[in-house]
PDB file of N, CA and C in Angstrom:
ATOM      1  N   UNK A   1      99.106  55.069  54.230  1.00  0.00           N
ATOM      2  CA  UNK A   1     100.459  54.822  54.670  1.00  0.00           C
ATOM      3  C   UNK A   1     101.168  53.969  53.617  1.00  0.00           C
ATOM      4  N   UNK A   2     102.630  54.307  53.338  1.00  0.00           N
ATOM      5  CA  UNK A   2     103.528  53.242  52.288  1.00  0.00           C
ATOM      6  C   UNK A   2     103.821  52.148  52.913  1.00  0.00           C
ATOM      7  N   UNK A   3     103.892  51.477  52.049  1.00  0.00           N
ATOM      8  CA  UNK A   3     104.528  49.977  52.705  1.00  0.00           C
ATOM      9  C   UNK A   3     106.293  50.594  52.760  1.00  0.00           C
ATOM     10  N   UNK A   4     106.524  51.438  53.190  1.00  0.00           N
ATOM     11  CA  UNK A   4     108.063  51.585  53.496  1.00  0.00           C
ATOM     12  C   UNK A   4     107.872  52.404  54.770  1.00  0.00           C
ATOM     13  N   UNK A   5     106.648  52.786  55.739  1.00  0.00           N
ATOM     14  CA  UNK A   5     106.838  53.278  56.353  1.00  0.00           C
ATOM     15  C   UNK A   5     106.822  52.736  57.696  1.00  0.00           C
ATOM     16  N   UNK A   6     106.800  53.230  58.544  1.00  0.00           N
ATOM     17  CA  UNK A   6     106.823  52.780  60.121  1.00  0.00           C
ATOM     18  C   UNK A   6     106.424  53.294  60.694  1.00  0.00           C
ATOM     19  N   UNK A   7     105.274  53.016  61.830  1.00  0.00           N
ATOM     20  CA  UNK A   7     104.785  53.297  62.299  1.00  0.00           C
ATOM     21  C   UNK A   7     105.381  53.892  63.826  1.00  0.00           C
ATOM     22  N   UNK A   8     106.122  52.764  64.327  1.00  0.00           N
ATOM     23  CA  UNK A   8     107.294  52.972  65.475  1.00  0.00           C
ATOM     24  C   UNK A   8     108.228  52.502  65.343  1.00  0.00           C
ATOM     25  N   UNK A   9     109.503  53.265  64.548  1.00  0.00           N
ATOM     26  CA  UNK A   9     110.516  53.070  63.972  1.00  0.00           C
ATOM     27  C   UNK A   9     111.584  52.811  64.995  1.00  0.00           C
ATOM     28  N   UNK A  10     112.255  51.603  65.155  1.00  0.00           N
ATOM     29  CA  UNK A  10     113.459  51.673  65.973  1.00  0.00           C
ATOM     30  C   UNK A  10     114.653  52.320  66.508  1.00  0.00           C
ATOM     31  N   UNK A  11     115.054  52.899  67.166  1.00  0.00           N
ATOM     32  CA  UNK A  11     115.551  53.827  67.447  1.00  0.00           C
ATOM     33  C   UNK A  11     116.874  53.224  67.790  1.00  0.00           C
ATOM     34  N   UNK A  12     117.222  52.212  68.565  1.00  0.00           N
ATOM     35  CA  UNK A  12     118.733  51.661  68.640  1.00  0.00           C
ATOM     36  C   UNK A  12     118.723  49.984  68.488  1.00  0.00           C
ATOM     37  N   UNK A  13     119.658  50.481  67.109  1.00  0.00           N
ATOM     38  CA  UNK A  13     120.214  48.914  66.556  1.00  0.00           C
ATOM     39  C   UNK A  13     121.589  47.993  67.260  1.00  0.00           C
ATOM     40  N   UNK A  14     121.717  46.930  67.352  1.00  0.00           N
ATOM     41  CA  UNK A  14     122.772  46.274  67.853  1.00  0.00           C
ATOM     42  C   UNK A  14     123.228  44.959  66.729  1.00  0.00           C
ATOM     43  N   UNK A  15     124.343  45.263  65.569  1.00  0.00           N
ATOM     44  CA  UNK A  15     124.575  44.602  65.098  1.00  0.00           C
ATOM     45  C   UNK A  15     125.554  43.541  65.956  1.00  0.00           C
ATOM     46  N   UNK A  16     125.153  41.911  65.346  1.00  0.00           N
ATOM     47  CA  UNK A  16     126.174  41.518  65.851  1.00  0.00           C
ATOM     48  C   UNK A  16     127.168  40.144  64.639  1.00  0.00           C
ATOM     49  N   UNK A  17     128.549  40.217  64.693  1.00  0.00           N
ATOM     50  CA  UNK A  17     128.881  39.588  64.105  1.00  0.00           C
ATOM     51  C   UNK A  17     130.229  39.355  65.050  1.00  0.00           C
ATOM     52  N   UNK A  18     130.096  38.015  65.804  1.00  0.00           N
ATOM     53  CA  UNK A  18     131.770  37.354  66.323  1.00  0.00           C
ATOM     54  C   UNK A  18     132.038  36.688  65.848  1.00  0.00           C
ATOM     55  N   UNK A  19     132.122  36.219  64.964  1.00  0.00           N
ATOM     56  CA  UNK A  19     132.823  34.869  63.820  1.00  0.00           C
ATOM     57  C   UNK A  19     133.968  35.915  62.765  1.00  0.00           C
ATOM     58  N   UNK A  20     134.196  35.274  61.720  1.00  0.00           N
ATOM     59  CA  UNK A  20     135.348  35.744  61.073  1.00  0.00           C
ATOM     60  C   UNK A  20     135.011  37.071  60.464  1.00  0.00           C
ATOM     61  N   UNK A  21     136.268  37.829  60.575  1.00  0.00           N
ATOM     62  CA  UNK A  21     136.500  39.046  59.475  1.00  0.00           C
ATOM     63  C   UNK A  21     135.743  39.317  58.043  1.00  0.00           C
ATOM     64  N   UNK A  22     135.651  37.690  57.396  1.00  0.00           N
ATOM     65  CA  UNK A  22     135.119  38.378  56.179  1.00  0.00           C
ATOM     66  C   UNK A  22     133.549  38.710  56.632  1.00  0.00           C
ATOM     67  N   UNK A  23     133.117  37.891  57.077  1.00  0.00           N
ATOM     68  CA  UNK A  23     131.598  38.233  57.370  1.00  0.00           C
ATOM     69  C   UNK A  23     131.123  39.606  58.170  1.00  0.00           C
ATOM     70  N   UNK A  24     131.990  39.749  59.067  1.00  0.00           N
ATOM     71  CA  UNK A  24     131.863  41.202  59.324  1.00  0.00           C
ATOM     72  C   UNK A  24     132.376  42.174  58.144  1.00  0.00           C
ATOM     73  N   UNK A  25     133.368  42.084  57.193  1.00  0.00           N
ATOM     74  CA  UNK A  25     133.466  42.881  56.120  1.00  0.00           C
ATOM     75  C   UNK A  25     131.978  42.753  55.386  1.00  0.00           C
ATOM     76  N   UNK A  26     131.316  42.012  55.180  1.00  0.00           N
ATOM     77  CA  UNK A  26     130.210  41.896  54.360  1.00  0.00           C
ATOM     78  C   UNK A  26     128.965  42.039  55.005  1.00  0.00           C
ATOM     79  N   UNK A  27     128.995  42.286  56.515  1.00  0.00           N
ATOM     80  CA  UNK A  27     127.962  42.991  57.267  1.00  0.00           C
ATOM     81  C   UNK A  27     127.999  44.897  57.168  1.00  0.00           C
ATOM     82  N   UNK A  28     128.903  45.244  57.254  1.00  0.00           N
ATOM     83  CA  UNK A  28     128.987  46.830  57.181  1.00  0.00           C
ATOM     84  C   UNK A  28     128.480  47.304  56.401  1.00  0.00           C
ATOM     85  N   UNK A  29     127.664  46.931  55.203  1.00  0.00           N
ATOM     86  CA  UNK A  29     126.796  47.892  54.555  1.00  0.00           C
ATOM     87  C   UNK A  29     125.752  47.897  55.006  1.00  0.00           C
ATOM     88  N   UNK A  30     125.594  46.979  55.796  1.00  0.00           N
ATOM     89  CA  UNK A  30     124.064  47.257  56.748  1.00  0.00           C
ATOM     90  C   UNK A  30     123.501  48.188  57.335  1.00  0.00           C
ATOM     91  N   UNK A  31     125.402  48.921  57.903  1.00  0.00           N
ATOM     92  CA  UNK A  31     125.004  50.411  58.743  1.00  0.00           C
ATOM     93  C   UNK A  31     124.658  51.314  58.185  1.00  0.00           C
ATOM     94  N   UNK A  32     125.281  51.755  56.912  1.00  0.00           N
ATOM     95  CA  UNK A  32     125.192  52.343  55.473  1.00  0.00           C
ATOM     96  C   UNK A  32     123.746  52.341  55.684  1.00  0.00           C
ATOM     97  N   UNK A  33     123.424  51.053  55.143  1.00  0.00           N
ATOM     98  CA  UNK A  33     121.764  51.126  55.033  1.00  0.00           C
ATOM     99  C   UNK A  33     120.644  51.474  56.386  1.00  0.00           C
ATOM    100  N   UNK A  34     121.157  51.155  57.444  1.00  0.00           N
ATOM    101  CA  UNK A  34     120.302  51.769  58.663  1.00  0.00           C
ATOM    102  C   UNK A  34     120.798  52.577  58.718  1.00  0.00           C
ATOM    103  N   UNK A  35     121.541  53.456  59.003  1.00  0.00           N
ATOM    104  CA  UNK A  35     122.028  55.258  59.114  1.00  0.00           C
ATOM    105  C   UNK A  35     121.232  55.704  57.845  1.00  0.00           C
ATOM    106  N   UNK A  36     120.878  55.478  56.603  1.00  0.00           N
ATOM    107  CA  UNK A  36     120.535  55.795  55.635  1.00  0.00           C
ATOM    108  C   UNK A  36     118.779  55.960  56.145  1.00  0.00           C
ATOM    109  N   UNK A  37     118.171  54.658  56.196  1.00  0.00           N
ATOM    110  CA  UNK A  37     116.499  54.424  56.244  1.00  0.00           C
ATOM    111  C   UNK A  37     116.434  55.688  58.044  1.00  0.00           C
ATOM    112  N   UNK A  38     117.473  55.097  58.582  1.00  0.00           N
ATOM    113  CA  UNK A  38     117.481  55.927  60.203  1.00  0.00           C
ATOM    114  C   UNK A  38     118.037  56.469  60.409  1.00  0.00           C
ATOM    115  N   UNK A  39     118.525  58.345  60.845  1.00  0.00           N
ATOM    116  CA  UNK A  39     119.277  58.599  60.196  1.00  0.00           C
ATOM    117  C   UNK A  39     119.686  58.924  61.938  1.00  0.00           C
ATOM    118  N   UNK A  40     118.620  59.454  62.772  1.00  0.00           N
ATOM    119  CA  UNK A  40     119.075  59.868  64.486  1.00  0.00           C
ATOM    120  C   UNK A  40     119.508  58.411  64.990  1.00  0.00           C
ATOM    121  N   UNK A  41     119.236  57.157  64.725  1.00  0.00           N
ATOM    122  CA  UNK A  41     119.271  55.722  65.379  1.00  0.00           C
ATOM    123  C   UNK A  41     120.612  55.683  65.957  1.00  0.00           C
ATOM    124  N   UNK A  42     120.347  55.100  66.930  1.00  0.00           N
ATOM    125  CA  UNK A  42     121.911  54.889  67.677  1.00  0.00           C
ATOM    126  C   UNK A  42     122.347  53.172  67.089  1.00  0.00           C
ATOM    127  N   UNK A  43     123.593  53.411  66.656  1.00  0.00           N
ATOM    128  CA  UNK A  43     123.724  51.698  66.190  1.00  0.00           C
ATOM    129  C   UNK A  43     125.142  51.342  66.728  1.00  0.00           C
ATOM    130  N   UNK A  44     124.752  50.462  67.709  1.00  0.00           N
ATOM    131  CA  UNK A  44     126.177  49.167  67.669  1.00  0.00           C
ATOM    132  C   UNK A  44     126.385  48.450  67.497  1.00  0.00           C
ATOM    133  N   UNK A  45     127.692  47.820  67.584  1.00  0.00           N
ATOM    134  CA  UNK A  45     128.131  46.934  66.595  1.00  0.00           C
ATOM    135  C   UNK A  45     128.640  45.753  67.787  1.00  0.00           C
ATOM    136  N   UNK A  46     128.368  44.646  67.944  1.00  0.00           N
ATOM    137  CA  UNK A  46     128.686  43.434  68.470  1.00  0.00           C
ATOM    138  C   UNK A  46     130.102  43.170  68.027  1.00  0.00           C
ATOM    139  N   UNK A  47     131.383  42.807  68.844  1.00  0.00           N
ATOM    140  CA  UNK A  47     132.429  41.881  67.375  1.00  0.00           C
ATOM    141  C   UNK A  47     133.588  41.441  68.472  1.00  0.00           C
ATOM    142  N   UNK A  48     134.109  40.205  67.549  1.00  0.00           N
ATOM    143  CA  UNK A  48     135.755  40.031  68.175  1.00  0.00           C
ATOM    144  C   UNK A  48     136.712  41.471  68.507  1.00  0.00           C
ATOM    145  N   UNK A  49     137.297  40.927  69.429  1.00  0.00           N
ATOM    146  CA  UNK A  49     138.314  42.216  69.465  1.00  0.00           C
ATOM    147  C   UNK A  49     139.054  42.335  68.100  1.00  0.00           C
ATOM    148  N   UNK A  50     139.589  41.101  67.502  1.00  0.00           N
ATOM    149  CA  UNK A  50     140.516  41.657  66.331  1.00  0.00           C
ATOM    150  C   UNK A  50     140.172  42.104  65.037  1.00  0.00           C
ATOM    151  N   UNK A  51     138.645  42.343  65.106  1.00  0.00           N
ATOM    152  CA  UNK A  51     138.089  43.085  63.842  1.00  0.00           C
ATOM    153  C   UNK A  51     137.759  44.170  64.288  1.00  0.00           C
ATOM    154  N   UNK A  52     138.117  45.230  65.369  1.00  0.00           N
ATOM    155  CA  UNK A  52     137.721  46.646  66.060  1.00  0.00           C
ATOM    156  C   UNK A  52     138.339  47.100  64.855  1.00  0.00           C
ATOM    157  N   UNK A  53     139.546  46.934  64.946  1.00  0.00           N
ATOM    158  CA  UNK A  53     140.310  48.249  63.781  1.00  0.00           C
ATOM    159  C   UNK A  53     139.630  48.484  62.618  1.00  0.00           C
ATOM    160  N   UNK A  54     139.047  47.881  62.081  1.00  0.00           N
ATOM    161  CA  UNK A  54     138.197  47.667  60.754  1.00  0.00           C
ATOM    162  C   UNK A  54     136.919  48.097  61.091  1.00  0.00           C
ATOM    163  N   UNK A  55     136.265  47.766  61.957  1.00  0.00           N
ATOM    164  CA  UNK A  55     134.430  48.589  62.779  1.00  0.00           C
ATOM    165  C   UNK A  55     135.346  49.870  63.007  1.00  0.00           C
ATOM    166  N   UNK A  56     136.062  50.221  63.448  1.00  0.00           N
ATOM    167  CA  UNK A  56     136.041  51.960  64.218  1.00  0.00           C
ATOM    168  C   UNK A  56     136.550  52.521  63.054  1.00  0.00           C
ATOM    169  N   UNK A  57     137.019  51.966  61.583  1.00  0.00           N
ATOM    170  CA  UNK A  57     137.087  52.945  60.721  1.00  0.00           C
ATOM    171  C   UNK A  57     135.887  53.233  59.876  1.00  0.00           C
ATOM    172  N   UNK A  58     134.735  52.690  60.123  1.00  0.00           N
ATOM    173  CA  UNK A  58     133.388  52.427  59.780  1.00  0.00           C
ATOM    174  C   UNK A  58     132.170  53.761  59.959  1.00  0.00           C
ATOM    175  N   UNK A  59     132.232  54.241  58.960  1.00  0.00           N
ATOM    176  CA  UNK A  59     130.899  55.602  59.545  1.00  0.00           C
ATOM    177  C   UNK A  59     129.615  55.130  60.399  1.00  0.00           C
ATOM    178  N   UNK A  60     129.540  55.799  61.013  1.00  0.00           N
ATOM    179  CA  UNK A  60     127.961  55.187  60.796  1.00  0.00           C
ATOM    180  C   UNK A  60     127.556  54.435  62.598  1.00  0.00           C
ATOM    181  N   UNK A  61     128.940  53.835  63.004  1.00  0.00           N
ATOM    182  CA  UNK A  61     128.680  53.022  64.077  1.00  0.00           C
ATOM    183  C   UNK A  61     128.984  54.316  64.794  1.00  0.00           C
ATOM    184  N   UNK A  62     127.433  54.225  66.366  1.00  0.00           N
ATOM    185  CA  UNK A  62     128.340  54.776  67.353  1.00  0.00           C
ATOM    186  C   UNK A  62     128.843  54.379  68.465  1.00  0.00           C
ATOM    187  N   UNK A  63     128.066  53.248  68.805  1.00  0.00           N
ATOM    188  CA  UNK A  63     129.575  52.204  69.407  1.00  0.00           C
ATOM    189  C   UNK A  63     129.521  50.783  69.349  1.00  0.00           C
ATOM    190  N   UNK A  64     131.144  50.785  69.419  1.00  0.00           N
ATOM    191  CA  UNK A  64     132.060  49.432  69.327  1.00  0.00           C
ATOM    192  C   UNK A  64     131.663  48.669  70.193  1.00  0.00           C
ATOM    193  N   UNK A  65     131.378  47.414  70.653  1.00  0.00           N
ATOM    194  CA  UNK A  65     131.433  46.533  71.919  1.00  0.00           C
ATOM    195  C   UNK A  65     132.049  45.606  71.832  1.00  0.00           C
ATOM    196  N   UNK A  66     133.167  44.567  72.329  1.00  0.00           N
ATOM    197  CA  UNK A  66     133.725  43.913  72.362  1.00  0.00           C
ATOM    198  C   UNK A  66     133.842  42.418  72.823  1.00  0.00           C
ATOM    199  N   UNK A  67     132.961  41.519  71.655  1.00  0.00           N
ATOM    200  CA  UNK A  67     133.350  40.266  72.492  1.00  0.00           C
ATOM    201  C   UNK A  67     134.172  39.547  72.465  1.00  0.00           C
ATOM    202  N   UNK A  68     134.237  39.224  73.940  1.00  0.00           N
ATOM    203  CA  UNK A  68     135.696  38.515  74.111  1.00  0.00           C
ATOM    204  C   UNK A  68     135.804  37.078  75.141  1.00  0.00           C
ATOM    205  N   UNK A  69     135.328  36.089  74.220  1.00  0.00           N
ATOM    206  CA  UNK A  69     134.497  34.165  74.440  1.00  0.00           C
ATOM    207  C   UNK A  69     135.857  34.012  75.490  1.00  0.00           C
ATOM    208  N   UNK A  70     137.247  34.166  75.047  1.00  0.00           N
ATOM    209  CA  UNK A  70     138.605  33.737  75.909  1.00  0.00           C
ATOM    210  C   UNK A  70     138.745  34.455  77.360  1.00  0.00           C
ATOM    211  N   UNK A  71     137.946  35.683  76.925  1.00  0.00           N
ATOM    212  CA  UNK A  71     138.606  36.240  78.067  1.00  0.00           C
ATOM    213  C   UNK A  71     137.164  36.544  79.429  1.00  0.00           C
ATOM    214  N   UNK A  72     136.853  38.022  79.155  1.00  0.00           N
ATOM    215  CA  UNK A  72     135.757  38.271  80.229  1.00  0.00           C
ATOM    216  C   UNK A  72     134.498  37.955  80.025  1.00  0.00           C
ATOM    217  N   UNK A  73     133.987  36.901  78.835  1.00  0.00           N
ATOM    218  CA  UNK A  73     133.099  36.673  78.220  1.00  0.00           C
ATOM    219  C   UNK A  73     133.074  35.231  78.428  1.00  0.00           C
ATOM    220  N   UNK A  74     134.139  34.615  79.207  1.00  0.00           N
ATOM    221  CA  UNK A  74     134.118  32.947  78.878  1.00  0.00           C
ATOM    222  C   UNK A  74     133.465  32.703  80.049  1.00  0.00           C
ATOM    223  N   UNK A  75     133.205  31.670  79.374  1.00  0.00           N
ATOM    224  CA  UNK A  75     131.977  30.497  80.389  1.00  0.00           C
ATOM    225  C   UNK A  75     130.502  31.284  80.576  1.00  0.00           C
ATOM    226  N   UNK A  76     129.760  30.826  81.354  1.00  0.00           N
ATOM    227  CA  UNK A  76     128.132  31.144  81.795  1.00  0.00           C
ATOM    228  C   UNK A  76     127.966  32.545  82.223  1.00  0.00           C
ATOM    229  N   UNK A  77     129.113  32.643  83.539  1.00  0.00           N
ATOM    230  CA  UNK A  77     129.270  34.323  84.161  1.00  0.00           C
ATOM    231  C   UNK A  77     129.775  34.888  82.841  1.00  0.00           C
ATOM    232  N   UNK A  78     130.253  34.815  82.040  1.00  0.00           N
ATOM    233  CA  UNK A  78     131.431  35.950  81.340  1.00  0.00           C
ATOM    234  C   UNK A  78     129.831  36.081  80.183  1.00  0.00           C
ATOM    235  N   UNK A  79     129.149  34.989  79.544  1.00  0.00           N
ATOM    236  CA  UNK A  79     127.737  35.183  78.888  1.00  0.00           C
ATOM    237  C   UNK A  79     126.759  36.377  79.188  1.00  0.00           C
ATOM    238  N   UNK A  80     126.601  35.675  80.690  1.00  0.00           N
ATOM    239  CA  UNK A  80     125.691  36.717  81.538  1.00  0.00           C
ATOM    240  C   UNK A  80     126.061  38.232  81.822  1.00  0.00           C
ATOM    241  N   UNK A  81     127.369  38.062  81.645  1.00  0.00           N
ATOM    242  CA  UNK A  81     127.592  39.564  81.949  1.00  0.00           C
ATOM    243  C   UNK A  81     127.829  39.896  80.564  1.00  0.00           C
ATOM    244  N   UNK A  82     127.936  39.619  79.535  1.00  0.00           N
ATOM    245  CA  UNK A  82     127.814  40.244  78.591  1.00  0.00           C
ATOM    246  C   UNK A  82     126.180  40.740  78.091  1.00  0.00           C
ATOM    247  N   UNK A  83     125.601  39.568  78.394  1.00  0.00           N
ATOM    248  CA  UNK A  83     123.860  39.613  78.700  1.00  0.00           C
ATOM    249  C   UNK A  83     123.422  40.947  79.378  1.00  0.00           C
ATOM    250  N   UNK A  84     123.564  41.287  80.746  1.00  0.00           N
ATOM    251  CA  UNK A  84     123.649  42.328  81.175  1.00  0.00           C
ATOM    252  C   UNK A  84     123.592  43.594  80.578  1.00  0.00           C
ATOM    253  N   UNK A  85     124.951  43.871  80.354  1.00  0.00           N
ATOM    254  CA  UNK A  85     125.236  45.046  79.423  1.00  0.00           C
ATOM    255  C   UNK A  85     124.399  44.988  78.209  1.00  0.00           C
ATOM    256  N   UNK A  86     124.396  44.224  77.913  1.00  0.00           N
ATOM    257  CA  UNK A  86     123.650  44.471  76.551  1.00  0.00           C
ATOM    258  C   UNK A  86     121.980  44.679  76.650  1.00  0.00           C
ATOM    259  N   UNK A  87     121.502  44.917  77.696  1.00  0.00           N
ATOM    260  CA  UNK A  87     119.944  44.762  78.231  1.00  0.00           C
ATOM    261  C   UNK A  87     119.965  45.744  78.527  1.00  0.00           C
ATOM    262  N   UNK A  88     121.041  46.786  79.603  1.00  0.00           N
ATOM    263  CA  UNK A  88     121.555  47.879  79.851  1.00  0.00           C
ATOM    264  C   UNK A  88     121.116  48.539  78.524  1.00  0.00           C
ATOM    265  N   UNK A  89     121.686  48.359  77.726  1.00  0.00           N
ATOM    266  CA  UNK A  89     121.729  49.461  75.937  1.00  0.00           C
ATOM    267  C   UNK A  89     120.386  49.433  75.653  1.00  0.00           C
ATOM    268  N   UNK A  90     119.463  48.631  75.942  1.00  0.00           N
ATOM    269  CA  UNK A  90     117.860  48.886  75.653  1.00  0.00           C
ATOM    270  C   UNK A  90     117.780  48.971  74.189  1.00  0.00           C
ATOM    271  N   UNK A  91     118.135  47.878  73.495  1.00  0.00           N
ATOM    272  CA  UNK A  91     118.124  47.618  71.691  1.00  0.00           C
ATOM    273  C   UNK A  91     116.392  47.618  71.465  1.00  0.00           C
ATOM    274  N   UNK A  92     116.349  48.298  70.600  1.00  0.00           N
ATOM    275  CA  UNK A  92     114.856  48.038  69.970  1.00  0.00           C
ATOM    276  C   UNK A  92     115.211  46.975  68.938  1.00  0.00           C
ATOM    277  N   UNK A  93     116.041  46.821  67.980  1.00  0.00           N
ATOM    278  CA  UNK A  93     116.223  45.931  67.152  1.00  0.00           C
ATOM    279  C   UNK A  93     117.429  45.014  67.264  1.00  0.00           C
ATOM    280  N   UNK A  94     117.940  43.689  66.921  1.00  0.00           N
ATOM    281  CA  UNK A  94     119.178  42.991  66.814  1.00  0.00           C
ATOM    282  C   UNK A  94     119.532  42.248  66.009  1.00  0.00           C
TER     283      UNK A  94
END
């Protein structure tokens, strides 16, 4: 076996980046590179709402999720239910 191979290769990724724009600009070649090494993998993308426009012009992602700390995401419940959903998606990797 190569040391590049895998044995049980991950099947759905969940990137996440909610902090600023540039850092999510400088995360997106990541998908590049997992759509590339994975090519069936389902991958989403964690993010502020005001960097969507910039993720949905992005190959590669197939879905957007939206966090949102101000709004349905604030406090412990708005955590947990983001917690939820995201346990829902059954990530092999994050």
């Amino acid at each position: 076996m190569s040391q590049n191979s895998i044995s049980n290769p991950p099947e759905r990724f969940l990137l996440i980046r909610t902090d600023r724009i540039g850092d999510t600009v400088l995360t997106l070649p990541a998908v590049t590179a997992l759509r590339k090494k994975f090519p069936a993998a389902f991958i989403a993308f964690l993010a502020q709402p005001y960097t969507a426009p910039l993720i949905e012009q992005y190959e590669g992602i197939d879905l957007l999720l939206s966090y949102e700390p101000e709004g349905r995401h604030r406090g412990w419940k708005g955590v947990l239910k983001l917690s939820h959903q995201l346990r829902e998606l059954n990530f092999d990797a994050v």
